[in-house]
Each structure stands twice: as structure tokens, then as C-alpha cells.
Protein backbone atom coordinates (compact mmCIF):
# COMPACT_ATOMS: atom_id res chain seq x y z
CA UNK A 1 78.67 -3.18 83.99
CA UNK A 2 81.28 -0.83 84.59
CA UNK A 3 81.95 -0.70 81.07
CA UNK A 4 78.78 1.92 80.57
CA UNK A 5 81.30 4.37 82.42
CA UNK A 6 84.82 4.20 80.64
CA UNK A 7 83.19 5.57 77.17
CA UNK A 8 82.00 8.54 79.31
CA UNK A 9 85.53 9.11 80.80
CA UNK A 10 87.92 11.78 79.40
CA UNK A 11 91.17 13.29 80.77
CA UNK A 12 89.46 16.07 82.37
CA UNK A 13 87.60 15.62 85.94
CA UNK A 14 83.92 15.06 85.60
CA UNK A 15 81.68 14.97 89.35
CA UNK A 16 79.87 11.89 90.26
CA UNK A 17 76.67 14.13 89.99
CA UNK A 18 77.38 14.66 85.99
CA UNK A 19 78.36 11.06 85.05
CA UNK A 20 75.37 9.34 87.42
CA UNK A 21 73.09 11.97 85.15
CA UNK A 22 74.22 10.71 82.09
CA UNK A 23 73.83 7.06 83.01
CA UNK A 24 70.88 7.32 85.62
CA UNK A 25 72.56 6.20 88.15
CA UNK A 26 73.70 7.77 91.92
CA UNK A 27 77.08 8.82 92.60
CA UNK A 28 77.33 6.01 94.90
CA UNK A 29 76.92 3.43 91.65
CA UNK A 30 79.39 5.41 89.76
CA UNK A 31 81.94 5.68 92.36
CA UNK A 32 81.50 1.78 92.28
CA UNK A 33 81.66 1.54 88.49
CA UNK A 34 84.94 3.56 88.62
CA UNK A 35 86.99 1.38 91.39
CA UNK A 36 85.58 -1.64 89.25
CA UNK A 37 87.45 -0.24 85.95
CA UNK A 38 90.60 0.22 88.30
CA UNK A 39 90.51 -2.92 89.41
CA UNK A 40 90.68 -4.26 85.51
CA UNK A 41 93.42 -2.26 84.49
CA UNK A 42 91.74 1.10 83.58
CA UNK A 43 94.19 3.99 84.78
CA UNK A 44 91.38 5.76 86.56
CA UNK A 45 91.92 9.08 88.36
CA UNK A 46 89.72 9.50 91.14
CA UNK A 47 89.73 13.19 93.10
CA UNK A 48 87.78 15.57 94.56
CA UNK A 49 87.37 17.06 91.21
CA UNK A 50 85.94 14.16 89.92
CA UNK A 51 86.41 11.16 87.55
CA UNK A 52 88.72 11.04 84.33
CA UNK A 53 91.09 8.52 82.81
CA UNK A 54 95.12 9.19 83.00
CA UNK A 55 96.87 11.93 80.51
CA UNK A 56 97.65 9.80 77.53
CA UNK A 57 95.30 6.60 78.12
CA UNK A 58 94.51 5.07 74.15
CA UNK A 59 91.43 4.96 74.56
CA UNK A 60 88.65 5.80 72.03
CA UNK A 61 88.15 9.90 73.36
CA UNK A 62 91.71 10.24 74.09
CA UNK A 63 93.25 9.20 70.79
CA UNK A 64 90.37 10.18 68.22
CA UNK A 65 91.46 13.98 68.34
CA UNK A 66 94.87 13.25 67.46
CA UNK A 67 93.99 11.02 64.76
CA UNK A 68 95.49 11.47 61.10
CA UNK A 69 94.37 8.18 59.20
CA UNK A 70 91.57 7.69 56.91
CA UNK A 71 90.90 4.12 57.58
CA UNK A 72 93.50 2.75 60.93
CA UNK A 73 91.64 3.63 64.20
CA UNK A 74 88.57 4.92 62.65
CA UNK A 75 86.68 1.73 64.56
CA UNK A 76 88.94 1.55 68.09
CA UNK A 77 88.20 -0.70 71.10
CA UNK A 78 89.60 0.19 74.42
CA UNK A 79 89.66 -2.25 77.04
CA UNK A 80 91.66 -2.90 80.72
CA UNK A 81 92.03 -6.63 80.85
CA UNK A 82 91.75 -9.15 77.88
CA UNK A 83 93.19 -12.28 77.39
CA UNK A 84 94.92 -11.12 73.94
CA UNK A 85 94.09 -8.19 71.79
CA UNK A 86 94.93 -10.41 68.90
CA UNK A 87 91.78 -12.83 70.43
CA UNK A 88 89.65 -9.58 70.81
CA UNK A 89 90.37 -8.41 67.15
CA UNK A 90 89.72 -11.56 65.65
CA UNK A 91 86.04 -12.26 67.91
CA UNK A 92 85.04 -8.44 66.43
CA UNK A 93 85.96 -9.39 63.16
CA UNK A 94 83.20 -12.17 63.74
CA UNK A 95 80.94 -10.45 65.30
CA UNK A 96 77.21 -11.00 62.73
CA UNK A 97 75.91 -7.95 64.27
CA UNK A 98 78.41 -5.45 64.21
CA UNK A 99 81.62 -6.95 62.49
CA UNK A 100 85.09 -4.72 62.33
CA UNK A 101 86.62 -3.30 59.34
CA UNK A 102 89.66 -3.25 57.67
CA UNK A 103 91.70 -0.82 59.62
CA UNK A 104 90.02 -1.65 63.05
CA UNK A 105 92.13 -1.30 66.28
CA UNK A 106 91.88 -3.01 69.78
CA UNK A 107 93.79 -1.65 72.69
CA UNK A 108 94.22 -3.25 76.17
CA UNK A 109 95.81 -2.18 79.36
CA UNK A 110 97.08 -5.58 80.54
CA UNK A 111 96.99 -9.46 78.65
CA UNK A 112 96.38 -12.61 80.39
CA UNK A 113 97.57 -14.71 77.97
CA UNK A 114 98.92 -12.06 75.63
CA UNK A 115 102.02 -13.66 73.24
CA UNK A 116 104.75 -13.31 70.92
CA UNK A 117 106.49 -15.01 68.46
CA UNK A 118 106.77 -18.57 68.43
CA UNK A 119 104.15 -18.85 71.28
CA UNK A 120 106.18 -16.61 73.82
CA UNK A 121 104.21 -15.12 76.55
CA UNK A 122 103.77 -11.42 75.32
CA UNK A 123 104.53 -9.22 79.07
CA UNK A 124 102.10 -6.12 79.58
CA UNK A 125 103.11 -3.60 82.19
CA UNK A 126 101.26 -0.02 82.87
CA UNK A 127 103.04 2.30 80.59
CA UNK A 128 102.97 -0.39 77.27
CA UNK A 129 101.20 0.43 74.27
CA UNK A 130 99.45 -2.55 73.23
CA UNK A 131 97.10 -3.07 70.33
CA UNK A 132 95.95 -5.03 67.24
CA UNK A 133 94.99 -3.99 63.83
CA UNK A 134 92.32 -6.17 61.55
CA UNK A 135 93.56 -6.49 57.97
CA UNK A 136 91.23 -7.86 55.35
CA UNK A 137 91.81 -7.94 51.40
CA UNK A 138 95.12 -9.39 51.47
CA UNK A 139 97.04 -11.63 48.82
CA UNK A 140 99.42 -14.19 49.92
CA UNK A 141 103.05 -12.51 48.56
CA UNK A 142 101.51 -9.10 50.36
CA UNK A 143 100.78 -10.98 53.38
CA UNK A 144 105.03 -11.84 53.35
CA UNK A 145 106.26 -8.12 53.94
CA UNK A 146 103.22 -7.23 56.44
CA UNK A 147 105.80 -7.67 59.18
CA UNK A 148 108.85 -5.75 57.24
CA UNK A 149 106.60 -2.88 56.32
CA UNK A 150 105.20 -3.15 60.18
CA UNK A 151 108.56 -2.96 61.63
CA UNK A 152 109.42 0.40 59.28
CA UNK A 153 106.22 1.89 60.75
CA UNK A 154 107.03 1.12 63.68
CA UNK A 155 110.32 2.50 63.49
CA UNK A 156 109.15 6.03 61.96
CA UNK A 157 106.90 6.19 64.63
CA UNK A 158 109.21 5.84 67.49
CA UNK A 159 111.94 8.21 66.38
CA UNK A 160 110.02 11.18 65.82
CA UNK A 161 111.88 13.68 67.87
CA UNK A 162 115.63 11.88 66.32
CA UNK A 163 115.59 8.51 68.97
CA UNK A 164 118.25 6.48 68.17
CA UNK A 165 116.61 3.08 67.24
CA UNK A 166 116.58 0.28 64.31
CA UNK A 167 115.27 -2.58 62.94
CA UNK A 168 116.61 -6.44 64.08
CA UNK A 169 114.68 -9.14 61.53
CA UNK A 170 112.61 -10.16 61.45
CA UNK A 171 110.23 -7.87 64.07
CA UNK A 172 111.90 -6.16 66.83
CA UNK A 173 112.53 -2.93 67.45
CA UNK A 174 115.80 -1.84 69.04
CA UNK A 175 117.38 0.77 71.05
CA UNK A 176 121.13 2.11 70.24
CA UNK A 177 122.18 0.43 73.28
CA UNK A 178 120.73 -2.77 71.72
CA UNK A 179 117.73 -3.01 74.27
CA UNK A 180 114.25 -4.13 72.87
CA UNK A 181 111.87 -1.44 72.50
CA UNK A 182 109.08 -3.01 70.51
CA UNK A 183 108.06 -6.20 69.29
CA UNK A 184 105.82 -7.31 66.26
CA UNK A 185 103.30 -9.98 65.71
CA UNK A 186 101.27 -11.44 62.39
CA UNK A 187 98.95 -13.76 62.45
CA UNK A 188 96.91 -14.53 59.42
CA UNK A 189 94.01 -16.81 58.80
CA UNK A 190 94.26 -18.70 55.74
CA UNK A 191 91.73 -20.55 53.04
CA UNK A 192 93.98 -22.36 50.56
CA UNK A 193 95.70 -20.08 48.29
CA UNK A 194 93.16 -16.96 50.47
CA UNK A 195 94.18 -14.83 53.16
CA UNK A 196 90.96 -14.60 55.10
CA UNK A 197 92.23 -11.77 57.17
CA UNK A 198 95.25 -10.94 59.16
CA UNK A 199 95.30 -9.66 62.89
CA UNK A 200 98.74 -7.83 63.53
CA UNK A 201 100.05 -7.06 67.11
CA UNK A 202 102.60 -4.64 68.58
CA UNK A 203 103.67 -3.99 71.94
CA UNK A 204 106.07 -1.06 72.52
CA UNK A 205 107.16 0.05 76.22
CA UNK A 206 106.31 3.34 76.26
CA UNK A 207 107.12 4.84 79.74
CA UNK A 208 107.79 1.41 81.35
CA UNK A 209 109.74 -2.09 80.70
CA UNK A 210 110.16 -5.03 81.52
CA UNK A 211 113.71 -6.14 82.86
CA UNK A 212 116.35 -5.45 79.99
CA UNK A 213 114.42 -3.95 77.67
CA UNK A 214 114.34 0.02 76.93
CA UNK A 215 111.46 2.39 76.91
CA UNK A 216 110.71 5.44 74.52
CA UNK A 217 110.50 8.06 77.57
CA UNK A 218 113.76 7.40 78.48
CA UNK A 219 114.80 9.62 75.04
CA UNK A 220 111.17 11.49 74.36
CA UNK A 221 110.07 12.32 78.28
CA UNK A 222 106.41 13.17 78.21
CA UNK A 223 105.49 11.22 75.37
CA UNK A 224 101.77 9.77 75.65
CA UNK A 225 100.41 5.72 74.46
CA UNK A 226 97.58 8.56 73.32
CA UNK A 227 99.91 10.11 70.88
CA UNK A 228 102.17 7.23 70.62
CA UNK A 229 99.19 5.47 69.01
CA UNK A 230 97.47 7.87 67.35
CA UNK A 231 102.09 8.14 64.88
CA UNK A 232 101.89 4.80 64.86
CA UNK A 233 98.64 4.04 62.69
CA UNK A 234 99.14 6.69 60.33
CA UNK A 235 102.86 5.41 59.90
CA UNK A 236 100.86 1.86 59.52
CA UNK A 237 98.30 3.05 56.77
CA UNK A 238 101.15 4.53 54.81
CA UNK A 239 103.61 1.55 54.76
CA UNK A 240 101.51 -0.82 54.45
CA UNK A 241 100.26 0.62 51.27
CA UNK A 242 103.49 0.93 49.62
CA UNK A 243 105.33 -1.10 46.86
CA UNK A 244 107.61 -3.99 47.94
CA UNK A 245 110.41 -2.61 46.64
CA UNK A 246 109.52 0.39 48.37
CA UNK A 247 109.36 -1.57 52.00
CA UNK A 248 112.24 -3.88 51.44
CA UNK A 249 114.48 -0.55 51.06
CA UNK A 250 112.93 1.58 53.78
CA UNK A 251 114.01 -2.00 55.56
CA UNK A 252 117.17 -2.29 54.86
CA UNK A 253 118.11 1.43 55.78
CA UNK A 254 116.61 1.06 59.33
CA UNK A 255 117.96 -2.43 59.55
CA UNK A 256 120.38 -3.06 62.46
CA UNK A 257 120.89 -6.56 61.37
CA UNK A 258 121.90 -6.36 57.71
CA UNK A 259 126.41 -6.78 57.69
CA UNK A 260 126.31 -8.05 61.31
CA UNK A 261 127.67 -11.42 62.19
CA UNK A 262 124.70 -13.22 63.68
CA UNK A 263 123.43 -16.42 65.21
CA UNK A 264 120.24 -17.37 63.95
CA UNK A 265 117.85 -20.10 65.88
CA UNK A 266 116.01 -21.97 63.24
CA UNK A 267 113.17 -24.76 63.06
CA UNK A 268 116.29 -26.68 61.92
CA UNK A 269 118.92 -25.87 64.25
CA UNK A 270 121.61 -23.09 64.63
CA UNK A 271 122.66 -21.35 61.97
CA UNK A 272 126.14 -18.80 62.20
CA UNK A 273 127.51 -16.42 59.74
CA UNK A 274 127.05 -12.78 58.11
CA UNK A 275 123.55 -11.72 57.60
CA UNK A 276 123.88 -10.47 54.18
CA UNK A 277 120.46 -8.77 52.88
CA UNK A 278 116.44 -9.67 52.76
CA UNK A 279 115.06 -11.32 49.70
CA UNK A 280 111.91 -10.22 48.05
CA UNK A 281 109.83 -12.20 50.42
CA UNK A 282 111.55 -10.62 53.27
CA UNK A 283 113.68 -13.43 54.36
CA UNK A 284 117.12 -13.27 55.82
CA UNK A 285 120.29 -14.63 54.02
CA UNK A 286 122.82 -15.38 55.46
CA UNK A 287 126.73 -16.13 54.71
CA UNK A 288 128.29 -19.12 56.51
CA UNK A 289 131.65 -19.45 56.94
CA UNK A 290 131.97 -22.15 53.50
CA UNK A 291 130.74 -19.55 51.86
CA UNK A 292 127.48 -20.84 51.38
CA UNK A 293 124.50 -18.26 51.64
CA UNK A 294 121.49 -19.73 53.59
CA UNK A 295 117.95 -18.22 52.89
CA UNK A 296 116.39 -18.20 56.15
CA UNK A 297 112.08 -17.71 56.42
CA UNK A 298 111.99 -17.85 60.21
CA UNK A 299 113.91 -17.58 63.19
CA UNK A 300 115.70 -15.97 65.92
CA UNK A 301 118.88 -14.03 65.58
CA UNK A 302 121.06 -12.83 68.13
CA UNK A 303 123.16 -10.38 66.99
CA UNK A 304 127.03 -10.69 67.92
CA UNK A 305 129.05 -7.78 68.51
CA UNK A 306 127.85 -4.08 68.74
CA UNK A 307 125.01 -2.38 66.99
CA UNK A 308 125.70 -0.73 63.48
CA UNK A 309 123.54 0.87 61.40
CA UNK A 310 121.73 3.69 60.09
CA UNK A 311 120.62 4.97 63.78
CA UNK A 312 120.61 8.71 63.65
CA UNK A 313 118.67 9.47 60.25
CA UNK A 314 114.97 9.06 60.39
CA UNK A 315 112.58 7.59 58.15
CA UNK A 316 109.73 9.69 57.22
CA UNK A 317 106.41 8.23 57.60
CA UNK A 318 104.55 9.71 54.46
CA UNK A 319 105.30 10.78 51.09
């Protein structure tokens, strides 16, 4: 399996000679086991120095150095083709034998059938960070602002170094130029009244996009998924640990939304007006032109006009 390899595989060239040793195999088998791992994704550098994995690659030797968090990332799985990270997450979490923790991360090079919101197919391109975090030992009203205090995280994360970016509700990260950045995904599994656990996903083009969108290189050149990954869950531990109140303001400030005129897709059709704040259980209201202000749980807004908002100050990621 060429999966014995990638947990041998750093950034730095080891022979043939050395990795066959520690797997007793030939350099001929591990020269096999390498082009295999390509093949699936893994951004493996092959020379005549040797074997290693790209500058930056999240995987498990790569990001544990640069690792900040007492709990997110501790237990990471690194992988180069899965058919969802969220799918991955939520098989460990069932695993009887070795079953992942609160906190525990899956990474993935590429997605077969990786999605978004509302069932969306979920695009993975070389240079995209992409990754799911287990949550267990949630209650229901916590389970509401996951995605707000997700998005803040996410947001702290990115614009270390001053990028210009914000917050459009309810999960996607945006550049000044109103390009997407990053997008957010919760899924929970529930018992009644229980939150059995909750997976949440995040993709963020990192050095590459798809059409339209915006990646972070394009502001922070050199910037790793390594060190990308390694902000983003300690930005994660911290917000999610806060106080609502706490989240719903860090929210608003980085919001991008909040005083714009919007159009808002909703289970029950259109819905046009002045997005006017977030309640307490994160959902939009918004002003129509009656007057009337609609509370709106889930949707799609397009936002009409320019971009305003708090762009330039950041949000710090711990107390």
C-alpha cells in the first residue's frame, strides 16, 4: 500500500536506500510506492536527491511543528484522494478500534464527491486547503453559531499579514474585490433534542482557484496550506470556545453583508431588501421595502452593489 510511505515523507529529500530500510523494501518498491501517491493526489517530489513531499503539504509531519492548539490537530489525517473529508471524519469518528476525538482533523488533496452548501459540488484544485474538524459535546443553541464563530476564525486566519477580506452570511469568505476566498460547511448529526457530533468543513484557495474566485497568495505570496492550517485551528479552538455574544460581535465587525442591500434565495422564494443585523441564533434579518423585517435561517444572498465594511482592521485570533 503506498500509504506505508507518505507517513515517512517530509519536505526534505530522503534516498530510496533510507526509506526501502525503514520499510524493508528495495528502492525499486519505493520508487513504485511514490509514483502511486502521485498518482492519488500526493504532491510528491521525486529527484536525484531523493523523495519528500512539496514545501507546505498539510500533512501530519509538515503541520505538527507549527502547531499552537491544545486539542484541534492533535489527531490529523492526511490523505490525496477521498470522496469527502466530511465522509472521512465522520467513518473515524466510528471507527470501534481507534475512534477520533474532539478536535480531530482530516485533510485531503483532491474530493470526488466533495460538497457545499445545499448539496453543491465542493471544487478541489492543487493549491486548496481542505479539511474537516470532528466536534463532539455540543448543545443544540451552540451548535447555531458553529458556522458564525467558524467564519470569524476563518477570517482571523486569512488576514494575518493585513489582507483585505470579510465575512458574507452566512459562510463565505470574501475578498475586497468581492471574490470568494473560502467557504464553510456544518453538518451535525442529531438524536432528538442531542447533537451527536458535528463534522465542520472548509475549503480556502490558497495558491490556486477556481474561475472567479480569489486566492490568499495573490496578497500573502509564499504562504503555505502547512501554515495556513496549522492559523486556522488555533483561530478555530479559540472562537469556538467563546461566548455568543462574544461571536455574534466579532461577526458583525468582519461582516461584509450587514447595511448592504441584498437578494436573498430562500427555501421559500426570493427575498429583497436591507440586511439589517444577525439575531442571537445567527440568522439574517432583513428590511423589505414595506418595512417589514424578515428573519431569515437559511439562504443565499447576493450582495448588490459594492463591498463595504470593516476590511482593513483585523480581528485577533486570541485573547
Amino acid at each position: 500500500m503506498p500509504t506505508r510511505l507518505l507517513p515517512l515523507l517530509s519536505d526534505f529529500p530522503q534516498s530510496g536506500e533510507a526509506l526501502g530500510a525503514r520499510l524493508g523494501v528495495g528502492r525499486v518498491t519505493v520508487n513504485t510506492l511514490a509514483r502511486r501517491l502521485e498518482e492519488d493526489g500526493v504532491p510528491v517530489v521525486v529527484s536525484r536527491e531523493g523523495y519528500a513531499l512539496a514545501v507546505g503539504t498539510p500533512a501530519p509531519a509538515l503541520v505538527a511543528p507549527l502547531l499552537t492548539t491544545h486539542t484541534f490537530g492533535q489527531a490529523l489525517r492526511y490523505a490525496g484522494t477521498v470522496t469527502s473529508t466530511q465522509d472521512v471524519a465522520r467513518a473515524w469518528a466510528d471507527d470501534a478500534d481507534d475512534p477520533a476525538p474532539h478536535g480531530a482533523v482530516v485533510v485531503a488533496e483532491r474530493q470526488s464527491a466533495g460538497r457545499g452548501r445545499r448539496g453543491r459540488a465542493w471544487e478541489t484544485t492543487h493549491g486548496t486547503l481542505v479539511f474537516s474538524v470532528l466536534l463532539h459535546g455540543l448543545t443544540l443553541p451552540e451548535l447555531a453559531l458553529i458556522p458564525l464563530a467558524a467564519g470569524v476564525a476563518v477570517q482571523a486566519a486569512a488576514r494575518i499579514g493585513g489582507l483585505p477580506c470579510g465575512l458574507k452570511w452566512p459562510n463565505d469568505l470574501l475578498a475586497a474585490d468581492g471574490r470568494k476566498l473560502a467557504g464553510i460547511l456544518l453538518e451535525a448529526d442529531l438524536r432528538g433534542e442531542e447533537v451527536r457530533r458535528a463534522v465542520l468543513g472548509i475549503g480556502i484557495n490558497v495558491s490556486a482557484a477556481p474561475d472567479g474566485a480569489a486566492c490568499l497568495t495573490e496578497w500573502r505570496p509564499g504562504l503555505t496550506r502547512a501554515r495556513l492550517l496549522a492559523d486556522l485551528l488555533a483561530a478555530l479552538e479559540h472562537w469556538l470556545a467563546q461566548p455568543p455574544a462574544q461571536i455574534l460581535a466579532a461577526w458583525r465587525q468582519a461582516s461584509v453583508t450587514l447595511g448592504q442591500p441584498v437578494q436573498v434565495q430562500t427555501p421559500r422564494g426570493p427575498v429583497a431588501g436591507t440586511a439589517l443585523d444577525i439575531d442571537a441564533q445567527g440568522s439574517l434579518l432583513v428590511q423589505i421595502s414595506s418595512g417589514e423585517v424578515i428573519t431569515i435561517s437559511a439562504g443565499d444572498v447576493q450582495l448588490v452593489g459594492q463591498l463595504v465594511g470593516p476590511l482593513a482592521s483585523p480581528i485577533p485570533q486570541s485573547s
